[in-house]
Structures are given as structure tokens and as C-alpha cells.
C-alpha atoms as a PDB file:
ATOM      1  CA  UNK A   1       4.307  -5.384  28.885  1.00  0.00           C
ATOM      2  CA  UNK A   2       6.493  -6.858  26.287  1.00  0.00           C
ATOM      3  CA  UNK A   3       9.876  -5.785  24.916  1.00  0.00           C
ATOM      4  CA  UNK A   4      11.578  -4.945  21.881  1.00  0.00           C
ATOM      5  CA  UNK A   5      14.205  -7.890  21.296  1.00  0.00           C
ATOM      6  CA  UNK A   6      17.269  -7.461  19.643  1.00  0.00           C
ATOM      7  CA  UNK A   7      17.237 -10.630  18.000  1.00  0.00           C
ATOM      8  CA  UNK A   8      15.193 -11.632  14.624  1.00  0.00           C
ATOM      9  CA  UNK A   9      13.575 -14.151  14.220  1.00  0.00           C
ATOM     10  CA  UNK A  10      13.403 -15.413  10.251  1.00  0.00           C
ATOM     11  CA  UNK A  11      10.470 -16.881   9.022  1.00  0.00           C
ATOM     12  CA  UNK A  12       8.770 -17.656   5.279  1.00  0.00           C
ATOM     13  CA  UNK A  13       5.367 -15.988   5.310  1.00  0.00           C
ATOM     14  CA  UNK A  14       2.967 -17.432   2.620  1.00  0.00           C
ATOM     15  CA  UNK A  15       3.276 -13.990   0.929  1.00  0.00           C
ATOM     16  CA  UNK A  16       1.915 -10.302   1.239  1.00  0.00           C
ATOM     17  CA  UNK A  17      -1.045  -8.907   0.730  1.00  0.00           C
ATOM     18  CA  UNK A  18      -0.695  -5.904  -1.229  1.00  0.00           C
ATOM     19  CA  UNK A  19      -3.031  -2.710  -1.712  1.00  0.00           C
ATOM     20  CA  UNK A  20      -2.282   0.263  -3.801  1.00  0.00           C
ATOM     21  CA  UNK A  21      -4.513   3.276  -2.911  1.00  0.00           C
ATOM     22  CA  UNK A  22      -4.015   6.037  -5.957  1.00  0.00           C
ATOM     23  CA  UNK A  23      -5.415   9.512  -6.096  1.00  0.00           C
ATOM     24  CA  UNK A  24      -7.682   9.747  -8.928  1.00  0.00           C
ATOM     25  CA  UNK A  25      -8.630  13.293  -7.945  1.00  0.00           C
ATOM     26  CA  UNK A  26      -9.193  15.823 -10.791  1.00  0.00           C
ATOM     27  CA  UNK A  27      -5.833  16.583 -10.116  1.00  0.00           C
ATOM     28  CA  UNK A  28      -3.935  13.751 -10.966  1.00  0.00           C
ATOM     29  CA  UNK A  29      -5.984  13.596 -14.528  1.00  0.00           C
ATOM     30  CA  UNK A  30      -2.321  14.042 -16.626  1.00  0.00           C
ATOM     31  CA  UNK A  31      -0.419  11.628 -14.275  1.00  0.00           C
ATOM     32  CA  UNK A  32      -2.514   8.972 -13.793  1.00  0.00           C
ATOM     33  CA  UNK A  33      -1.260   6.895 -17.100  1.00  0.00           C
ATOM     34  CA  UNK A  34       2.775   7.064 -14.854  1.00  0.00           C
ATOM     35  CA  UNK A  35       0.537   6.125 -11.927  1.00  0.00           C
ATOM     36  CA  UNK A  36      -0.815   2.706 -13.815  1.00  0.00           C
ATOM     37  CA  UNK A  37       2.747   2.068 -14.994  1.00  0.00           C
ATOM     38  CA  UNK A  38       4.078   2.515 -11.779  1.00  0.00           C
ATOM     39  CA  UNK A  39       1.772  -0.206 -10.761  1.00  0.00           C
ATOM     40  CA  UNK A  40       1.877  -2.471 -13.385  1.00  0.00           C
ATOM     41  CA  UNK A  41       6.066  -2.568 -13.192  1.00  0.00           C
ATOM     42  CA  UNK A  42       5.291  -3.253  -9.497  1.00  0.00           C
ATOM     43  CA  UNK A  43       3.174  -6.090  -9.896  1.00  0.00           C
ATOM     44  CA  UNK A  44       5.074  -7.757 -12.571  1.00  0.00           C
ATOM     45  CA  UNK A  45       8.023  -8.564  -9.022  1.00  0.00           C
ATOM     46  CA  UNK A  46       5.118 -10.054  -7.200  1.00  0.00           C
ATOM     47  CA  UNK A  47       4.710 -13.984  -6.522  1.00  0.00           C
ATOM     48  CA  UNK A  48       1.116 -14.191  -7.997  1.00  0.00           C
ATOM     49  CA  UNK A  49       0.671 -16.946  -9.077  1.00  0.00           C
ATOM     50  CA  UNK A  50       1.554 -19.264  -6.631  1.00  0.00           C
ATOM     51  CA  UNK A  51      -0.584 -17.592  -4.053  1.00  0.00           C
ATOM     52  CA  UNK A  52       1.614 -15.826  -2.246  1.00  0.00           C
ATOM     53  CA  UNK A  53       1.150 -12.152  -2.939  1.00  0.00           C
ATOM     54  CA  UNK A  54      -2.510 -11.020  -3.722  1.00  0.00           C
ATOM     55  CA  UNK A  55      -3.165  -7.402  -5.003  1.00  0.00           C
ATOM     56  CA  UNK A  56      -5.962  -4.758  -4.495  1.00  0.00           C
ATOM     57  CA  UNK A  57      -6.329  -1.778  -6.284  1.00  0.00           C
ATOM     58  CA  UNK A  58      -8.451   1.689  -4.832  1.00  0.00           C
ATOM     59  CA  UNK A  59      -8.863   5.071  -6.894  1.00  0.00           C
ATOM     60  CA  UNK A  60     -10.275   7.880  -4.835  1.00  0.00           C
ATOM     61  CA  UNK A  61     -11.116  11.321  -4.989  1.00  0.00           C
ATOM     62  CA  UNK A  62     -14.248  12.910  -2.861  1.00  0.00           C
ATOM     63  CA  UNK A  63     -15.234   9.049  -2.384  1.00  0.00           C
ATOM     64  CA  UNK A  64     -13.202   5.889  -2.746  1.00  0.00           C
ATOM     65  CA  UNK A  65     -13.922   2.794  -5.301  1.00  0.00           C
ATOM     66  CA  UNK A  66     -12.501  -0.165  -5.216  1.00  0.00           C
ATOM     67  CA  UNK A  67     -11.156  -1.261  -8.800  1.00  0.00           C
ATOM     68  CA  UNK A  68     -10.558  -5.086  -7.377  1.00  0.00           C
ATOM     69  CA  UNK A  69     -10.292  -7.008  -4.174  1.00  0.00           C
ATOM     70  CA  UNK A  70      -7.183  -8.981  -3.177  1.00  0.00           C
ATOM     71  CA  UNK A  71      -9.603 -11.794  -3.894  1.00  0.00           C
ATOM     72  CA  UNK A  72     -10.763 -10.692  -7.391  1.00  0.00           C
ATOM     73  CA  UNK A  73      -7.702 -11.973  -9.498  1.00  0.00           C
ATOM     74  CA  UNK A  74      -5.779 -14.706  -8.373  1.00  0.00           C
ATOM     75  CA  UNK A  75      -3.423 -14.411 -11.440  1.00  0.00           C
ATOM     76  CA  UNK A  76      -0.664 -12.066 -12.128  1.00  0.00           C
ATOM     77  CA  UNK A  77      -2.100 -11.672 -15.747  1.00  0.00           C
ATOM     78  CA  UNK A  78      -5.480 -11.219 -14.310  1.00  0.00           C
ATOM     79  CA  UNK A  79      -4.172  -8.698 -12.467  1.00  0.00           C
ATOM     80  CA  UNK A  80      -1.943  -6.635 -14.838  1.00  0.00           C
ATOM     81  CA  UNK A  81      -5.178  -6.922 -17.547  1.00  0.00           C
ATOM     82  CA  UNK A  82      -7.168  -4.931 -14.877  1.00  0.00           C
ATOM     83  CA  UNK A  83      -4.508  -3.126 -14.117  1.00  0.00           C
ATOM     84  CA  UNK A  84      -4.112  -2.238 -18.000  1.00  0.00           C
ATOM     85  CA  UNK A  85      -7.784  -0.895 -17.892  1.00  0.00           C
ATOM     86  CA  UNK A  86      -7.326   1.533 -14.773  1.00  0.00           C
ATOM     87  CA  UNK A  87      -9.118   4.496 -16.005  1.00  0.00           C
ATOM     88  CA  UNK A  88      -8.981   7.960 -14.146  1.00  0.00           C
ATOM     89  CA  UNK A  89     -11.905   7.961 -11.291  1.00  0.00           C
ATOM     90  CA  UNK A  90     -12.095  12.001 -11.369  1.00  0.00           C
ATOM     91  CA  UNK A  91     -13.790  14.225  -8.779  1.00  0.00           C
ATOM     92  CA  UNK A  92     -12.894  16.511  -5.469  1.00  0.00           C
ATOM     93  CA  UNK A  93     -12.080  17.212  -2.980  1.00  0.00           C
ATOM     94  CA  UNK A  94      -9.289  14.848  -1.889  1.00  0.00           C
ATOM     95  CA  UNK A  95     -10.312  12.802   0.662  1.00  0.00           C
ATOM     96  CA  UNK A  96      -7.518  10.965   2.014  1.00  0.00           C
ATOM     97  CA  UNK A  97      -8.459  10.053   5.277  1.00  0.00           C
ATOM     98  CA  UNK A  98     -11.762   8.806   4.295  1.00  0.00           C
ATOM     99  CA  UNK A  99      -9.950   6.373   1.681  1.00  0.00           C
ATOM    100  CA  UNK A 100      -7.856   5.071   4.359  1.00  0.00           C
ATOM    101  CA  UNK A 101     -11.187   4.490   6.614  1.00  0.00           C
ATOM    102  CA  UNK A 102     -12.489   2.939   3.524  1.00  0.00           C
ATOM    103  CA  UNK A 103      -9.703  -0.012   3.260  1.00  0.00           C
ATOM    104  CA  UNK A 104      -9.945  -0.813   6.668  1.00  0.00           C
ATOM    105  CA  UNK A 105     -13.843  -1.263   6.703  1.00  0.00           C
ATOM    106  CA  UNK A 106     -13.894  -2.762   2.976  1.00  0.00           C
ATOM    107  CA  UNK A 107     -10.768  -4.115   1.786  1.00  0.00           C
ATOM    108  CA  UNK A 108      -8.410  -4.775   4.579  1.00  0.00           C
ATOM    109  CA  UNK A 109     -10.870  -7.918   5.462  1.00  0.00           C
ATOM    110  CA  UNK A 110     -11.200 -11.157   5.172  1.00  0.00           C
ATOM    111  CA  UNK A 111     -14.254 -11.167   2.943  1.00  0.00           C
ATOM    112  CA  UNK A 112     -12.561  -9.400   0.177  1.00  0.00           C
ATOM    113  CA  UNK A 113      -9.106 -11.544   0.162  1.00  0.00           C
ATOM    114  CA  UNK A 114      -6.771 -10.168   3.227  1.00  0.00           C
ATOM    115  CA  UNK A 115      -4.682 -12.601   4.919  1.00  0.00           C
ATOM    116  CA  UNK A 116      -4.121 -10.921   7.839  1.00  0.00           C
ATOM    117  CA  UNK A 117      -5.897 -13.187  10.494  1.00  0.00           C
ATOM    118  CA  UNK A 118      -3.361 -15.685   8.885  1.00  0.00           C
ATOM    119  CA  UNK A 119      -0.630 -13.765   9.493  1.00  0.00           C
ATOM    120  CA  UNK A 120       0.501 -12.643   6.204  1.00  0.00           C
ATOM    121  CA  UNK A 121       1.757  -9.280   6.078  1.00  0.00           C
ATOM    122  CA  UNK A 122      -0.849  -6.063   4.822  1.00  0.00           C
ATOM    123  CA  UNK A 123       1.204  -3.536   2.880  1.00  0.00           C
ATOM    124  CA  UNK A 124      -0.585   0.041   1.562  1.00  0.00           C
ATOM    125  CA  UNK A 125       1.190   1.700  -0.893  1.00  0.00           C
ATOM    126  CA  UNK A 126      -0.209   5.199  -1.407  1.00  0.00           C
ATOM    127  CA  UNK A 127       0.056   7.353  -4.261  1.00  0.00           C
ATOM    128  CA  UNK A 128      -1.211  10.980  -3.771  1.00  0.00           C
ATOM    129  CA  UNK A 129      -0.462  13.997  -5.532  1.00  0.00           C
ATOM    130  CA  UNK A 130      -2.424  17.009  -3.671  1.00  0.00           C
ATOM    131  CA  UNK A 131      -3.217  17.748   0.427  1.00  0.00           C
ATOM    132  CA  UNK A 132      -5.870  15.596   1.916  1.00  0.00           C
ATOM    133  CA  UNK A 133      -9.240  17.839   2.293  1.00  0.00           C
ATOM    134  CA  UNK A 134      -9.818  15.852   5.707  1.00  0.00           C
ATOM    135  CA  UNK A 135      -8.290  14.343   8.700  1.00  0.00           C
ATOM    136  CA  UNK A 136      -6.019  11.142   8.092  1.00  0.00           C
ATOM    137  CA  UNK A 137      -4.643  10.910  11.546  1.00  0.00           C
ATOM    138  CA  UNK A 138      -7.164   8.500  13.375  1.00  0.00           C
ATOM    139  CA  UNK A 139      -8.138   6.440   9.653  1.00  0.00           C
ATOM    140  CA  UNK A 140      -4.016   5.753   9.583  1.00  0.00           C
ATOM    141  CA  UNK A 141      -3.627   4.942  13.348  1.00  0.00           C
ATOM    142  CA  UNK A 142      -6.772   2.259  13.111  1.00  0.00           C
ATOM    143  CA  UNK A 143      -4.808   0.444   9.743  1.00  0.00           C
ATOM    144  CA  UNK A 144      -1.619   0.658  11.906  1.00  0.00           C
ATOM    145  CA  UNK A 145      -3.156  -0.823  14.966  1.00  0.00           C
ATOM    146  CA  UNK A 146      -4.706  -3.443  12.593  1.00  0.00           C
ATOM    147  CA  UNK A 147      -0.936  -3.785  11.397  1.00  0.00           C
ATOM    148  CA  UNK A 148      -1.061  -2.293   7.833  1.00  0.00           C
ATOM    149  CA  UNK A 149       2.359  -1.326   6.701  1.00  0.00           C
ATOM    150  CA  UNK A 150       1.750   2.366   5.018  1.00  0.00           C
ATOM    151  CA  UNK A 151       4.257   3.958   2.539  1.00  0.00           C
ATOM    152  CA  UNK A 152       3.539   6.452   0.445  1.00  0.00           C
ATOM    153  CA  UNK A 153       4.867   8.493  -2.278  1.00  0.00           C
ATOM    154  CA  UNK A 154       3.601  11.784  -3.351  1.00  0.00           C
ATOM    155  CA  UNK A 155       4.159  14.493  -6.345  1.00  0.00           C
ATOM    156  CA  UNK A 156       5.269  17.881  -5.485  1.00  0.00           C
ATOM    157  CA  UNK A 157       1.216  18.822  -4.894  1.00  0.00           C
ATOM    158  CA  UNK A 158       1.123  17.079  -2.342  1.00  0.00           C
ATOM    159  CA  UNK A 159       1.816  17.268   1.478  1.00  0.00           C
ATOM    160  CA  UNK A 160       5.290  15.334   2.562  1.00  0.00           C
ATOM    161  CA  UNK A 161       4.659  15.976   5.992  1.00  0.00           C
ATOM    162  CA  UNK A 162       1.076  14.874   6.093  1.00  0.00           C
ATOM    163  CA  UNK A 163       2.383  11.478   4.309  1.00  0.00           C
ATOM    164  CA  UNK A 164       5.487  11.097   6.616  1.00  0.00           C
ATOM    165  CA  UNK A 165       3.117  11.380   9.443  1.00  0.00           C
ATOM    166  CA  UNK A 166       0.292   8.201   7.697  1.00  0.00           C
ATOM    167  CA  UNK A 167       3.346   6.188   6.864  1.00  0.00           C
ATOM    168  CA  UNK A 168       5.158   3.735   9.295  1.00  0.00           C
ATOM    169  CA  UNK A 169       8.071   5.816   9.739  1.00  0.00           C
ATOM    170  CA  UNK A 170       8.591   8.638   7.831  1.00  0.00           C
ATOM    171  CA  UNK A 171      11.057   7.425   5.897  1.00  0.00           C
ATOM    172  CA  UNK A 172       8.509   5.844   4.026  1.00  0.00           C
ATOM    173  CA  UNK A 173       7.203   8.859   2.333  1.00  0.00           C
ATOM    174  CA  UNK A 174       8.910   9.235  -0.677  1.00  0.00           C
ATOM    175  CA  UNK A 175       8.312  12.345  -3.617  1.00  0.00           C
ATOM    176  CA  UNK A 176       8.976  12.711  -7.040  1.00  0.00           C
ATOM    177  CA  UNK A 177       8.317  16.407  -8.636  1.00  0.00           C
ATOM    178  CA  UNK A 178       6.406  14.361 -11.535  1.00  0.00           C
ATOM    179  CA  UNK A 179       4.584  11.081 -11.487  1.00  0.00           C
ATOM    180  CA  UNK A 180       6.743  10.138 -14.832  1.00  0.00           C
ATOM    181  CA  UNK A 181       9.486  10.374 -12.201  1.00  0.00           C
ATOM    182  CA  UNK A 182       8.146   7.228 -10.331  1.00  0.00           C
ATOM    183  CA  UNK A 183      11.130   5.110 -11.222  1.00  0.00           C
ATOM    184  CA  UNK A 184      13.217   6.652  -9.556  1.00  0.00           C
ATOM    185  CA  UNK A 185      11.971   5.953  -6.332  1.00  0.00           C
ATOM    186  CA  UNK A 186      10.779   2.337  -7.060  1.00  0.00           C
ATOM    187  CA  UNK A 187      13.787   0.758  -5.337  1.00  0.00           C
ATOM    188  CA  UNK A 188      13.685   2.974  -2.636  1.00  0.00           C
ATOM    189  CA  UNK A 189      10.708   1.478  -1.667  1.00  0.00           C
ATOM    190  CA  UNK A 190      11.866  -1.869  -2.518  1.00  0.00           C
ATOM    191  CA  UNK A 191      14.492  -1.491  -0.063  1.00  0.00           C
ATOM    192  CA  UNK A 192      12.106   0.132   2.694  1.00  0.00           C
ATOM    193  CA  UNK A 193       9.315  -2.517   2.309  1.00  0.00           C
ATOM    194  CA  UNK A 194      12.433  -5.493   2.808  1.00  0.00           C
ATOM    195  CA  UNK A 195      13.731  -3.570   5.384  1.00  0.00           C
ATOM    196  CA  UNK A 196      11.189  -3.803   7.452  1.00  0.00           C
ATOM    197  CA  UNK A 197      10.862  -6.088  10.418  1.00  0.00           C
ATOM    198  CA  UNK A 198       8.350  -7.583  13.110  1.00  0.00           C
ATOM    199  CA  UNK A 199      10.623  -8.513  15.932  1.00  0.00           C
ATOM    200  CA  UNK A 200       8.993  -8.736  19.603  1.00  0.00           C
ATOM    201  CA  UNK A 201       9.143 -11.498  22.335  1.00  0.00           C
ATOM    202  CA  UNK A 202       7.234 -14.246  22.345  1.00  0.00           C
ATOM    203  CA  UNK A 203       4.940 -12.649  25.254  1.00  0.00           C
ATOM    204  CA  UNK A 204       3.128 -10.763  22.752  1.00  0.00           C
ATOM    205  CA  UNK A 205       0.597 -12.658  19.820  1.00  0.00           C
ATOM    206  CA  UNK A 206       2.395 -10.428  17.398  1.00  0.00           C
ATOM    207  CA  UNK A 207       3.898 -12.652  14.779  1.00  0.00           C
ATOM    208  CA  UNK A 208       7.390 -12.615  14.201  1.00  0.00           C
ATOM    209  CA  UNK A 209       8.973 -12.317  10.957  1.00  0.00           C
ATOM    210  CA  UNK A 210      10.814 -10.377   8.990  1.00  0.00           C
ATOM    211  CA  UNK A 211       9.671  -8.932   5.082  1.00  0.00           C
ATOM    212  CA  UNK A 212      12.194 -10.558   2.254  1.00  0.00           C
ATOM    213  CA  UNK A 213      12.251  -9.777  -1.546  1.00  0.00           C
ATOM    214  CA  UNK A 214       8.693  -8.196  -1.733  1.00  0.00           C
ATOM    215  CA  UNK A 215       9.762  -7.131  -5.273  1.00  0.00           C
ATOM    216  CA  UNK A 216      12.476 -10.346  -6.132  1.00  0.00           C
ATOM    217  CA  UNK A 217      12.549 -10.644  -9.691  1.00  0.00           C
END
């Protein structure tokens, strides 16, 4: 059994892949065009072009659909063209933990663009505005054993507790009363995603590493 080390251990990682899961539920109809923006100003910080970060994009509702694959564009104005033509999925209920199951069968793979048998760091960013209609316990565990990084921010529909309890640490659940307030919290979760660190001994296969200037300008 290995143990936690106090020490960290620095290393450049080829980059991150990146997914953004957004509720495109009936409910979100008004807030989606924040939601896009949100994305867009969040892709603009990421090392595209020189291969390092790759981006993925799901809307779901009842069902989940993947707008692109972390394989799809492999330029950052590829990506902010698609990103330009999100347009609002629609439908109910909200389905969170079925989305989550989703990436991890579909998108958190190698066939559509993930990096993670390389090593490279998988980081969900979830954006939910209502209370998941089903169970997103076991779908979150099985991307966190797979070593998905999960933050999420959520409008005043939603649950906080029910995201504090899918994220990494519940400090990664951030809210905002209004998707238009999505700003405000961007560098909060610039500072949580650089704040976080693999550190373990060298008796487990983890990798060790620590995240640096996800979002450097």
C-alpha cells in the first residue's frame, strides 16, 4: 500500500485533455448563449495549437451528444468556430449521471482523442443548471477511478451538494445565481484546476506531476 508523500515532484506534461459537459436541458434554453461564452473565453487560454491541450465538447439533457471529440479539431480556431455554432440540444429530464457514464464509455478514450494512457491529465468541467433526474454517484466514481479531474459549476437551479459530491473535492463546485455571472468564477477555477496535484511514491504507477497554467495567457 503506497503513501501520500509530502514532496512534489514537478514535471511538464504534453498538455491536458479537456472536456466540457453543459446542460442543454430545456432549462438552460435562456443561458445557454453565457454558457458558449463561458467556453469560448476558456478555450481562447488553452495551448491548442501546439498539441498540448485538446478540447471536447458534450450537451445533454434526457440523452447526451457529443458536439466534438478531443480528436475532432486540432486547432484552437477549429475549435472556437464549433464552439461559435453550439446550439441549444433541448429536452428532459436531466440526466446527469448518465452523461457522466456517457464520457467515460465514449469520449474519455483513446479512439476519440484522450491522452490518458499517455499520461496527460483528463479534466471535466461541468456546467449544470437544474438537479440530476438520476444517480451520478457510481458514473462519477468510475471517471475518478479512471483519473478524470471533475469540477463543476452550477446556477442557482441546480444542486451544490450533488455537484460538491461528483467533483474532486468539493471545493470544486462553484455557483453563480445566473449563467451571465460565469466570469466571476472563471479564475476560481483557474486557480483550483493549477492547484491541483498528483503526488504519490514511486510504488504506485500513478504518474506524478503537478497541473501548471491550465489557463496561462
Amino acid at each position: 500500500m503506497f503513501q501520500i508523500s509530502s514532496s512534489v515532484v514537478l514535471r511538464q506534461y504534453p498538455g491536458r485533455d479537456v472536456v466540457f459537459l453543459l446542460d442543454g436541458s430545456d432549462g438552460t434554453r435562456t443561458g445557454f448563449p453565457a454558457m458558449r461564452d463561458f467556453v469560448q473565453r476558456v478555450v481562447e487560454t488553452l495551448s491548442v495549437d501546439d498539441n498540448k491541450d485538446r478540447v471536447s465538447v458534450v450537451q445533454y439533457s434526457r440523452d447526451s451528444a457529443a458536439q466534438f471529440f478531443l480528436n475532432t479539431y486540432m486547432t484552437k480556431g477549429q475549435i472556437l468556430d464549433a464552439v461559435r455554432g453550439l446550439r441549444h440540444k433541448g429536452g428532459r429530464p436531466l440526466n446527469t449521471g448518465a452523461a457522466l457514464q456517457y464520457l467515460r464509455d465514449n469520449v474519455f478514450t483513446a479512439s476519440a482523442g484522450s491522452r490518458q494512457p499517455e499520461g496527460v491529465p483528463q479534466v471535466l468541467i461541468l456546467l449544470s443548471g437544474g438537479r440530476s433526474f438520476d444517480n451520478v454517484d457510481a458514473p462519477a466514481d468510475a471517471l475518478k477511478q479512471m483519473g478524470v479531474l471533475i469540477f463543476a459549476i452550477g446556477s442557482r437551479g441546480s444542486d451544490i451538494r450533488e455537484l460538491q459530491k461528483l467533483s474532486d473535492d468539493p471545493s470544486y463546485a462553484l455557483s453563480v445565481s445566473e449563467f451571465t455571472d460565469l466570469p466571476s468564477v472563471q479564475q476560481q477555477l483557474q486557480a483550483s484546476v493549477e492547484a491541483v496535484v498528483i503526488d504519490v511514491t514511486p510504488e504506485s504507477p500513478t504518474v506524478l506531476g503537478m497541473f501548471s497554467s491550465m489557463f496561462s495567457t
